[in-house]
N, C-alpha and C. Protein backbone atom coordinates (compact mmCIF):
# COMPACT_ATOMS: atom_id res chain seq x y z
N UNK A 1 -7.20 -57.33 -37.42
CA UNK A 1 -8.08 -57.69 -36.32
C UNK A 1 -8.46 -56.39 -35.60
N UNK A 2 -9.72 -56.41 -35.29
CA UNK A 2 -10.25 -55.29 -34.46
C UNK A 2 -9.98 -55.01 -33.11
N UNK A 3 -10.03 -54.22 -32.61
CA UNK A 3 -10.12 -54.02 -31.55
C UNK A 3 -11.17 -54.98 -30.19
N UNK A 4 -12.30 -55.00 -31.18
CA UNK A 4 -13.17 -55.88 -30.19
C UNK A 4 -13.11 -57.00 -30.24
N UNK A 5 -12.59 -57.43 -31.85
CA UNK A 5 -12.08 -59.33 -31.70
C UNK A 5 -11.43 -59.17 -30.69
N UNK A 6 -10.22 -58.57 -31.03
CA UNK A 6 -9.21 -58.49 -29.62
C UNK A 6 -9.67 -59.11 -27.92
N UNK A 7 -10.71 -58.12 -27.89
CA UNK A 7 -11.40 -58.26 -26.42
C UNK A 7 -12.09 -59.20 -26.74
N UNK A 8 -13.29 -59.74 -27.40
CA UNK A 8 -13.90 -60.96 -27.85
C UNK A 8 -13.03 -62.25 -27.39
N UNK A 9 -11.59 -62.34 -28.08
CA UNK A 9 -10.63 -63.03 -28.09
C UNK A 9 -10.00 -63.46 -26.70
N UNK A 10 -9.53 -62.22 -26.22
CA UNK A 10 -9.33 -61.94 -24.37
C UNK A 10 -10.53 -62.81 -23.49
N UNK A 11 -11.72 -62.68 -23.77
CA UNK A 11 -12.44 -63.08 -22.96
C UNK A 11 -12.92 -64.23 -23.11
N UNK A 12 -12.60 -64.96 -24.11
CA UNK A 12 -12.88 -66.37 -24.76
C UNK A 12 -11.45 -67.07 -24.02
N UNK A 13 -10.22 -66.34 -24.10
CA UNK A 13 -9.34 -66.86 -23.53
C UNK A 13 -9.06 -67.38 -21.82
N UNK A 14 -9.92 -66.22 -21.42
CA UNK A 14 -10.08 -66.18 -20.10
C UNK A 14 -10.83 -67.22 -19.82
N UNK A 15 -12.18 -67.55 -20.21
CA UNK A 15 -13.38 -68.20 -19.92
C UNK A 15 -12.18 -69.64 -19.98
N UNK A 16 -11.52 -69.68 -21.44
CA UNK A 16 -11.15 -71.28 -21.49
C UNK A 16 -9.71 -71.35 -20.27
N UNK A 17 -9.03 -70.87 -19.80
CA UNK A 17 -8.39 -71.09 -18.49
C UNK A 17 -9.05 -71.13 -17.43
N UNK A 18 -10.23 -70.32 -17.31
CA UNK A 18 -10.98 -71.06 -16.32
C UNK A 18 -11.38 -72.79 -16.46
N UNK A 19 -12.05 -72.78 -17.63
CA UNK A 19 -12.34 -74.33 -17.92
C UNK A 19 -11.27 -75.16 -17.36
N UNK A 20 -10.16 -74.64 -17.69
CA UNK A 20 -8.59 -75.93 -18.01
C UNK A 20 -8.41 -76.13 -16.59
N UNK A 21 -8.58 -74.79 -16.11
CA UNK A 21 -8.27 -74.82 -13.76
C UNK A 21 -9.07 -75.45 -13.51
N UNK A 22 -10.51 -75.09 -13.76
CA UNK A 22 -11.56 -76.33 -13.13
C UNK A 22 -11.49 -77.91 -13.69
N UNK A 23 -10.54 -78.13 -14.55
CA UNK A 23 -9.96 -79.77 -15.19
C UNK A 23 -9.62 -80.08 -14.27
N UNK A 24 -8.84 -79.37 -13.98
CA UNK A 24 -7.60 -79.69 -13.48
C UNK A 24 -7.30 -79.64 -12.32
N UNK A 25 -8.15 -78.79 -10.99
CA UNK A 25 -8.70 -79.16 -10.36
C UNK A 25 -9.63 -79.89 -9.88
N UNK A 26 -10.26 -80.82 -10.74
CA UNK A 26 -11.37 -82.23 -10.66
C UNK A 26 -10.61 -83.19 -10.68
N UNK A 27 -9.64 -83.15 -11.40
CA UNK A 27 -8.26 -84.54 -11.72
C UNK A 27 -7.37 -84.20 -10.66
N UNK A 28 -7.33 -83.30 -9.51
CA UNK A 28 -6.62 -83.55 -8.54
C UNK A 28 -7.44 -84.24 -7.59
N UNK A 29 -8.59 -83.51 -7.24
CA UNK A 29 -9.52 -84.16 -6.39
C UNK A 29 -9.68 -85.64 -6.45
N UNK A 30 -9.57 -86.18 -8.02
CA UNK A 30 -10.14 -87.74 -8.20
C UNK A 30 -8.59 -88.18 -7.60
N UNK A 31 -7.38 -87.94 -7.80
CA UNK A 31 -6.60 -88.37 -7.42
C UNK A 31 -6.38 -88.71 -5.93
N UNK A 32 -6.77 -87.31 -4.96
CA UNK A 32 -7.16 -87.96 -3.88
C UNK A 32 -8.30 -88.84 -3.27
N UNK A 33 -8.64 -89.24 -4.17
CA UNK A 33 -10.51 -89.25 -3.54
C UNK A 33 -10.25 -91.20 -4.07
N UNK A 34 -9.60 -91.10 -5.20
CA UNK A 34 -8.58 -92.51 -5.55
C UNK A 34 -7.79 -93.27 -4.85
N UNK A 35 -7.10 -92.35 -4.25
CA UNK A 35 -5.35 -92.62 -3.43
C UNK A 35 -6.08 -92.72 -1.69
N UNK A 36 -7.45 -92.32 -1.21
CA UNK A 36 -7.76 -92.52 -0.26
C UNK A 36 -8.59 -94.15 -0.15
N UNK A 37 -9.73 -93.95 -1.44
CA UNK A 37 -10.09 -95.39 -1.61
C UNK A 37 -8.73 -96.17 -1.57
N UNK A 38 -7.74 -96.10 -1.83
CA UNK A 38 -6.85 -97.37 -2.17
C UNK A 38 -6.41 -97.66 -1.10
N UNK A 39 -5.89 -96.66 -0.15
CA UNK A 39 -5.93 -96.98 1.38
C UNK A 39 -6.64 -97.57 2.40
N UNK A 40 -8.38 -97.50 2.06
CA UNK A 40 -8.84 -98.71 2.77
C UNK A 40 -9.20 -99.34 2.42
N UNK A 41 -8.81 -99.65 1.25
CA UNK A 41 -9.14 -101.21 0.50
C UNK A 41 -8.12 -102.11 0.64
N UNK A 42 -6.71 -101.50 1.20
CA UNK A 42 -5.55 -102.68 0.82
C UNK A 42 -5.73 -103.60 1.82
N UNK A 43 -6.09 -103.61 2.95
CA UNK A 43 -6.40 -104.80 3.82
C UNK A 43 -7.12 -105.70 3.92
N UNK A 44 -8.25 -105.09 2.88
CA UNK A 44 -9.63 -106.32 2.59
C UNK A 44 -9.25 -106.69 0.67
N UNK A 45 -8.71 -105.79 -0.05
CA UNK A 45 -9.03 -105.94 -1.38
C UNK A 45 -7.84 -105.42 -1.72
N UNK A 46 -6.58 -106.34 -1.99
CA UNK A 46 -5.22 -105.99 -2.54
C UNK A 46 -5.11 -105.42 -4.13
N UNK A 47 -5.57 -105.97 -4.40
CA UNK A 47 -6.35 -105.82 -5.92
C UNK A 47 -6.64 -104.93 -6.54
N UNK A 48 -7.82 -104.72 -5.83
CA UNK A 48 -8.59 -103.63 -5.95
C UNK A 48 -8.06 -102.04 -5.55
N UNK A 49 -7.50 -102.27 -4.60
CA UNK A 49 -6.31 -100.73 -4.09
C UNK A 49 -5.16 -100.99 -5.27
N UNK A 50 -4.43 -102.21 -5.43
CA UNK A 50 -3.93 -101.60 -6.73
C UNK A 50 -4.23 -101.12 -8.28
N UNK A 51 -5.42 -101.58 -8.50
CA UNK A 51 -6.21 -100.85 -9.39
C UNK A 51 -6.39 -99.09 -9.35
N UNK A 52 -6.94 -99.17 -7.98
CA UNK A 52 -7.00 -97.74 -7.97
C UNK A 52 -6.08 -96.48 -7.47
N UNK A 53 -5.09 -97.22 -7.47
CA UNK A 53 -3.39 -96.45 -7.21
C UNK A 53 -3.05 -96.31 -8.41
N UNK A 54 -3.07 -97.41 -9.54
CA UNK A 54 -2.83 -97.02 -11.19
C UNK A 54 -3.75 -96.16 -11.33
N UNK A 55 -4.55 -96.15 -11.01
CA UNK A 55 -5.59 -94.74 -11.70
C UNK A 55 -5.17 -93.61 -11.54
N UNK A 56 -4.82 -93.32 -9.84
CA UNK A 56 -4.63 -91.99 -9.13
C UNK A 56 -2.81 -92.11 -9.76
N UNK A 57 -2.32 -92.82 -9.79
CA UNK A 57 -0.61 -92.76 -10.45
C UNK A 57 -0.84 -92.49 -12.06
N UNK A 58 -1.31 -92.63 -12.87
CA UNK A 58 -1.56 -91.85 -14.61
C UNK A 58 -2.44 -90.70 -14.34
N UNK A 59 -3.37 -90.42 -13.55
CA UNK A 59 -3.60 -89.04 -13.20
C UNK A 59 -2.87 -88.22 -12.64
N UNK A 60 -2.16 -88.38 -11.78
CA UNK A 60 -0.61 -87.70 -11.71
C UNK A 60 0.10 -87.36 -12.85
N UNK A 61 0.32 -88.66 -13.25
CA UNK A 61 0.99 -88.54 -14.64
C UNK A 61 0.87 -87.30 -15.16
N UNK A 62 -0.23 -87.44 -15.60
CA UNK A 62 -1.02 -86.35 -16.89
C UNK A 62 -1.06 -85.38 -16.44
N UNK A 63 -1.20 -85.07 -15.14
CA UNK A 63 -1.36 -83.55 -14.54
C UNK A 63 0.10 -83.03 -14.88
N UNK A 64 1.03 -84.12 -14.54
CA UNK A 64 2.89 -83.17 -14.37
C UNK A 64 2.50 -83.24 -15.77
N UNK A 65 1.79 -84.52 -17.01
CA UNK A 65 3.11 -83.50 -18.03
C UNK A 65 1.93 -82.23 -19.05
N UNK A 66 0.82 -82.01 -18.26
CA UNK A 66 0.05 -80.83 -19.17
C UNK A 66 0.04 -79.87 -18.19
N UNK A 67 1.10 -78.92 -18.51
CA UNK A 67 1.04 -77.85 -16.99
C UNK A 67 0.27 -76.99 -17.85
N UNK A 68 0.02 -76.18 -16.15
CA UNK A 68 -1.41 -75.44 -17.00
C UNK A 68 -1.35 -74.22 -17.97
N UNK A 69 -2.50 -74.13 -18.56
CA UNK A 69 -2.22 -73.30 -19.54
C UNK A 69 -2.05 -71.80 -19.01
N UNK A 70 -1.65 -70.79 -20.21
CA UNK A 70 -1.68 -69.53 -20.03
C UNK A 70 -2.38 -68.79 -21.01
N UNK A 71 -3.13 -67.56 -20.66
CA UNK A 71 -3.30 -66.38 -21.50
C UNK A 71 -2.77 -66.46 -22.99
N UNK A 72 -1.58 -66.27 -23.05
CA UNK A 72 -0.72 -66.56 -23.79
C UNK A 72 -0.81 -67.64 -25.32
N UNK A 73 -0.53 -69.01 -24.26
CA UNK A 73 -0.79 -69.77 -24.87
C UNK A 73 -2.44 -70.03 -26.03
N UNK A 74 -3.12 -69.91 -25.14
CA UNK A 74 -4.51 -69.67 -25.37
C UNK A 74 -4.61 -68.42 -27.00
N UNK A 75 -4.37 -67.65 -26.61
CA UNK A 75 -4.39 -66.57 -27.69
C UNK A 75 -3.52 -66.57 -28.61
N UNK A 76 -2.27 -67.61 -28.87
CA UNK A 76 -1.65 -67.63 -30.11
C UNK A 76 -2.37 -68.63 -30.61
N UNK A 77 -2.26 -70.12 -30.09
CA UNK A 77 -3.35 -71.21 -30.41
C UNK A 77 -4.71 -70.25 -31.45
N UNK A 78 -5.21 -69.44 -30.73
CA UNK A 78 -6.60 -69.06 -31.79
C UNK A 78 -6.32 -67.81 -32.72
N UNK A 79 -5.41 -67.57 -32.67
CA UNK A 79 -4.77 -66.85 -33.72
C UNK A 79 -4.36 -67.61 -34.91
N UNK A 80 -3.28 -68.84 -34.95
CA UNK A 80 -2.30 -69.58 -35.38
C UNK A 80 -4.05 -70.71 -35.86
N UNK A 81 -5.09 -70.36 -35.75
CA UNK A 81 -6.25 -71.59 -36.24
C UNK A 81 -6.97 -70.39 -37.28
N UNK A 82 -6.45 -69.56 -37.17
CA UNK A 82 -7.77 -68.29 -38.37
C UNK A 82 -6.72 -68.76 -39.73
């Protein structure tokens, strides 16, 4: 591998941890933006706030169990695919 794959590689890696932070920061936001709807719905719509507490509770979920990625990770992954 060259030198500039190298950097090619680096900066493809970079770009995709940005992607994964901005995930992953959108799936926190929905979680609150979820967990607030469910709060004023439980007095008119029991239902319906528990609907959207399961949503914002498996988006939790998923956030604890895909912690975020690294550099690292990223660059053996596209190594370990050539």
């Amino acid at each position: 591998m060259t030198e500039t794959d190298r950097t090619n590689r680096g900066e493809s890696a970079a770009a995709l941890l940005q992607h994964i932070e901005e995930l992953r920061d959108a799936l926190a936001h929905a979680v609150r933006l979820l967990s607030h709807s469910a709060g004023r719905e439980a007095a008119d719509d029991p239902g319906q706030a528990e609907r959207l507490m399961t949503a914002a509770v498996h988006m939790t979920d998923l956030l604890a169990r895909t912690a975020p990625a690294t550099a690292t990770d990223i660059l053996t992954a596209m190594e370990t695919s050539d």
